[in-house]
Protein backbone atom coordinates (compact mmCIF):
# COMPACT_ATOMS: atom_id res chain seq x y z
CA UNK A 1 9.87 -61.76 -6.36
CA UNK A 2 11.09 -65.23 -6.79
CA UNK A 3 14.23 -66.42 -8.59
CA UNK A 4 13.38 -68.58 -11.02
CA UNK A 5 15.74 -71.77 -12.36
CA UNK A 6 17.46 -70.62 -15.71
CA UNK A 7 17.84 -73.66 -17.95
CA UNK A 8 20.94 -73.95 -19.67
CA UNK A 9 22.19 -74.94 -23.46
CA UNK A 10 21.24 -77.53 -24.88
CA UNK A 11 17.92 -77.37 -23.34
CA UNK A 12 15.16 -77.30 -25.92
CA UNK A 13 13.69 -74.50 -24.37
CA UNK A 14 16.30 -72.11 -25.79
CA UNK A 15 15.74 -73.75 -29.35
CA UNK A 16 12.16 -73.21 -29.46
CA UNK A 17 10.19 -70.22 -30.78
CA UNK A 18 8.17 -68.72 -27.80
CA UNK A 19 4.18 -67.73 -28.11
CA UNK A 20 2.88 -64.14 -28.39
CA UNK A 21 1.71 -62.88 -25.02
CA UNK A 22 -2.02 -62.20 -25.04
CA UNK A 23 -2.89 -62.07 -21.31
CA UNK A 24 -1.89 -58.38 -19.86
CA UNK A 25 -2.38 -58.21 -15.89
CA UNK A 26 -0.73 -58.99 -12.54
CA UNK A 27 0.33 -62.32 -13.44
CA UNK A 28 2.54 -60.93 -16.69
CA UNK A 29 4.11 -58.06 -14.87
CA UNK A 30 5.49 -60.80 -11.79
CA UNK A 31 6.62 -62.60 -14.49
CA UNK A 32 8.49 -59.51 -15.47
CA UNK A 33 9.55 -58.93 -12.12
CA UNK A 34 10.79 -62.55 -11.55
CA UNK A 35 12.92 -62.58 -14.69
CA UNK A 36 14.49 -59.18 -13.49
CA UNK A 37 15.62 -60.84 -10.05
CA UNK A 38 17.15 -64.21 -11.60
CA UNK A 39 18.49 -61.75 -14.77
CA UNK A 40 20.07 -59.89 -11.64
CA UNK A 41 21.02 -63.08 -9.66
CA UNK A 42 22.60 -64.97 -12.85
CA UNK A 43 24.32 -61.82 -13.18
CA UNK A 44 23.22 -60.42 -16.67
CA UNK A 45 21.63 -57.77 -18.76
CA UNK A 46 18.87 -58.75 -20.52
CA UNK A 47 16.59 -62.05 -20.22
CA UNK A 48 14.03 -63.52 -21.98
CA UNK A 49 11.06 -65.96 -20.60
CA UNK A 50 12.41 -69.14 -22.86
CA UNK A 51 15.86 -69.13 -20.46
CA UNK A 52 13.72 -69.88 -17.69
CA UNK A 53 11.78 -72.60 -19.86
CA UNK A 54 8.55 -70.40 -20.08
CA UNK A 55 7.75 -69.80 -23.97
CA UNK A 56 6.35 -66.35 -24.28
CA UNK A 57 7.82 -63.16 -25.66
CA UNK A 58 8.86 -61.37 -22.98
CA UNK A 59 12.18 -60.02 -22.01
CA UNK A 60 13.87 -57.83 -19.91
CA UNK A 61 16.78 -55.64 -20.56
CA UNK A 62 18.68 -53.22 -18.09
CA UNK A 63 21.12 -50.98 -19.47
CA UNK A 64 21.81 -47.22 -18.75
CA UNK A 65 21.70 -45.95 -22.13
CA UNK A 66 18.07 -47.07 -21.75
CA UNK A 67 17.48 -45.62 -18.43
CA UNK A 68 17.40 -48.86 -16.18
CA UNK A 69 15.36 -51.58 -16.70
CA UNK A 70 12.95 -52.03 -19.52
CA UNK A 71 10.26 -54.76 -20.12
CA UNK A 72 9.37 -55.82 -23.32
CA UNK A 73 6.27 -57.85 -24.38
CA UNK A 74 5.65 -59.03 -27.93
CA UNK A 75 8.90 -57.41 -29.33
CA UNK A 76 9.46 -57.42 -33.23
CA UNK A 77 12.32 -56.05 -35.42
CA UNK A 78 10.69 -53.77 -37.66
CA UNK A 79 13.75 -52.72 -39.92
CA UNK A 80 18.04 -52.75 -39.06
CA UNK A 81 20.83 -50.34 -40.34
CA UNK A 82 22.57 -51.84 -43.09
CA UNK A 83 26.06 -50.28 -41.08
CA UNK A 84 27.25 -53.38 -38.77
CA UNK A 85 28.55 -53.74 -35.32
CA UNK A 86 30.57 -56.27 -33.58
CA UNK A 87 30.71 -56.96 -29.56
CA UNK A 88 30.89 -59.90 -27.45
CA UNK A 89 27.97 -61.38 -26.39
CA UNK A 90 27.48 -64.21 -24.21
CA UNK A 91 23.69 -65.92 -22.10
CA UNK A 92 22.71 -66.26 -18.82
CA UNK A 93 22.16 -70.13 -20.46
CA UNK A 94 25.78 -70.57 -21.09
CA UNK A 95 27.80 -68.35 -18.30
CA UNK A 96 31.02 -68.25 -18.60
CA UNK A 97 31.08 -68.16 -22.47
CA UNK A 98 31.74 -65.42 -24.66
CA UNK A 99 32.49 -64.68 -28.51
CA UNK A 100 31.92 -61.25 -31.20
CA UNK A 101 29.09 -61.23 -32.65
CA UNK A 102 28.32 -58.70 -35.76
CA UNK A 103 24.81 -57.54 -36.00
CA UNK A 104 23.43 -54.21 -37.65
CA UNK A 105 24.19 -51.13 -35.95
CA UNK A 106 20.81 -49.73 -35.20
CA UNK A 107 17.04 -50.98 -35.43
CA UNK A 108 13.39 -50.25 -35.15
CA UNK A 109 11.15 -52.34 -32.78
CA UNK A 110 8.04 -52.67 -31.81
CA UNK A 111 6.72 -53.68 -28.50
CA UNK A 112 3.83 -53.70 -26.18
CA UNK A 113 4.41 -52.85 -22.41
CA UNK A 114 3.09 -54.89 -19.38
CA UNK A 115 -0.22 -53.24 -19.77
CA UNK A 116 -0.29 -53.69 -23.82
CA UNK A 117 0.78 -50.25 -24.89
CA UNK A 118 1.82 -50.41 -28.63
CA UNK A 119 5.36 -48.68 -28.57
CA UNK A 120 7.77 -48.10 -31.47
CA UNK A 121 11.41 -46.96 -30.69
CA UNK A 122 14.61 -46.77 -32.40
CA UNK A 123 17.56 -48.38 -30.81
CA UNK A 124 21.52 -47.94 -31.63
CA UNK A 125 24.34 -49.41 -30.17
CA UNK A 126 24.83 -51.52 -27.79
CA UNK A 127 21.05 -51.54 -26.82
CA UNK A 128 20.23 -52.21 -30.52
CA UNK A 129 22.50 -55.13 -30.39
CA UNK A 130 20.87 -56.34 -26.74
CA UNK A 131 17.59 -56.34 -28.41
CA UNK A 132 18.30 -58.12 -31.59
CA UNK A 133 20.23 -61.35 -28.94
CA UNK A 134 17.03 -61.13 -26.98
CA UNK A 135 14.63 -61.08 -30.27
CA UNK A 136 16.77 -63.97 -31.55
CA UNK A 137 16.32 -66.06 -28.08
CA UNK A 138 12.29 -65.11 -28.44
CA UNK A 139 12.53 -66.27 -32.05
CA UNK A 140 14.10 -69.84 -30.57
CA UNK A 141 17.91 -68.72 -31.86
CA UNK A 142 20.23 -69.14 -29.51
CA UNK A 143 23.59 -66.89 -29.98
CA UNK A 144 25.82 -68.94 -30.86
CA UNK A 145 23.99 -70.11 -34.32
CA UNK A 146 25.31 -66.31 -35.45
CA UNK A 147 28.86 -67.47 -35.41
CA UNK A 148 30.47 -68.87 -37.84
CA UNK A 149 30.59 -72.99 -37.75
CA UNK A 150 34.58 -73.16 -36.51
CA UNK A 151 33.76 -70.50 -33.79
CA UNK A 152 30.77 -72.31 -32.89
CA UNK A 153 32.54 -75.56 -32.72
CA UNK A 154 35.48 -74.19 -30.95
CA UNK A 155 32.91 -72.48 -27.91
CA UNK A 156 31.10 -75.61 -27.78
CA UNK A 157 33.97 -77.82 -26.98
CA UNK A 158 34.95 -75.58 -24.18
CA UNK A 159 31.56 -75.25 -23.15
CA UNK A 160 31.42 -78.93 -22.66
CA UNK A 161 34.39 -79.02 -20.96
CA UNK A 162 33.33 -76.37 -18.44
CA UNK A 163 30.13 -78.25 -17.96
CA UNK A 164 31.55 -81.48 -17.02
């Protein structure tokens, strides 16, 4: 596995909407496995392909109320809970920086797995609010466009101070 270089906001990586994955073999699931060991290194829980500046919808996620880690190709929102929860989130592009983030409570995705299985699965919680960040990264929106502008502003000024 090799630990790949995990770009960090404002890179225009994280801003842009990755491609649908169409090519299922060895070279997709070392992908997968490569994003696991810098998701691991960065620390984190979930990362997408677009923080290491490749654009195509893959992520992976490792939580225990999943089971461990979980790869997921092509993933799509299919419908969310109207009932809302808030946690903190943070990225593996912007370490260090945190803030609540309200999202719906519970969705339904679809996904393919690294051999193109067509999978649909319910998710609530805190893995239902992992997969809508990651979804959001895949879709080129990067976390902190869910906050509101003076939270955003406030996150970015320390964020630039932190970076200098």
């Amino acid at each position: 596995m090799t630990r790949l270089t995990i770009r960090r906001y404002p890179d225009p990586a994280l801003k842009t909407p990755a491609e649908a994955v169409t090519g299922f073999g060895p070279d997709l699931a070392t992908l997968a496995d490569d994003l696991y060991e810098t998701m691991k290194a960065a620390p984190g829980i979930g990362i997408t392909a677009p923080h290491c500046g490749i654009l195509k919808r893959l992520t992976v996620i490792e939580l225990p109320e999943l089971g461990g880690r979980r790869d997921y190709v092509n993933p799509e929102i299919l419908s969310a809970s109207e009932e809302v929860m808030t946690h903190t989130e943070g990225s593996v592009s912007m370490p260090g920086m945190t803030e609540d983030v309200t999202r719906p409570k519970a969705v339904r995705v679809r996904y393919q797995t690294l051999h193109g299985e067509v999978i649909e699965e319910d998710l609530e919680g805190f893995a239902a609010i992992c997969m809508q960040h990651e979804i959001d990264q895949l879709d080129g929106i990067f976390w902190i466009q869910k906050l509101s502008r003076l939270k955003r502003e406030r996150l970015l000024k320390k964020w630039e101070k932190a970076s200098r």
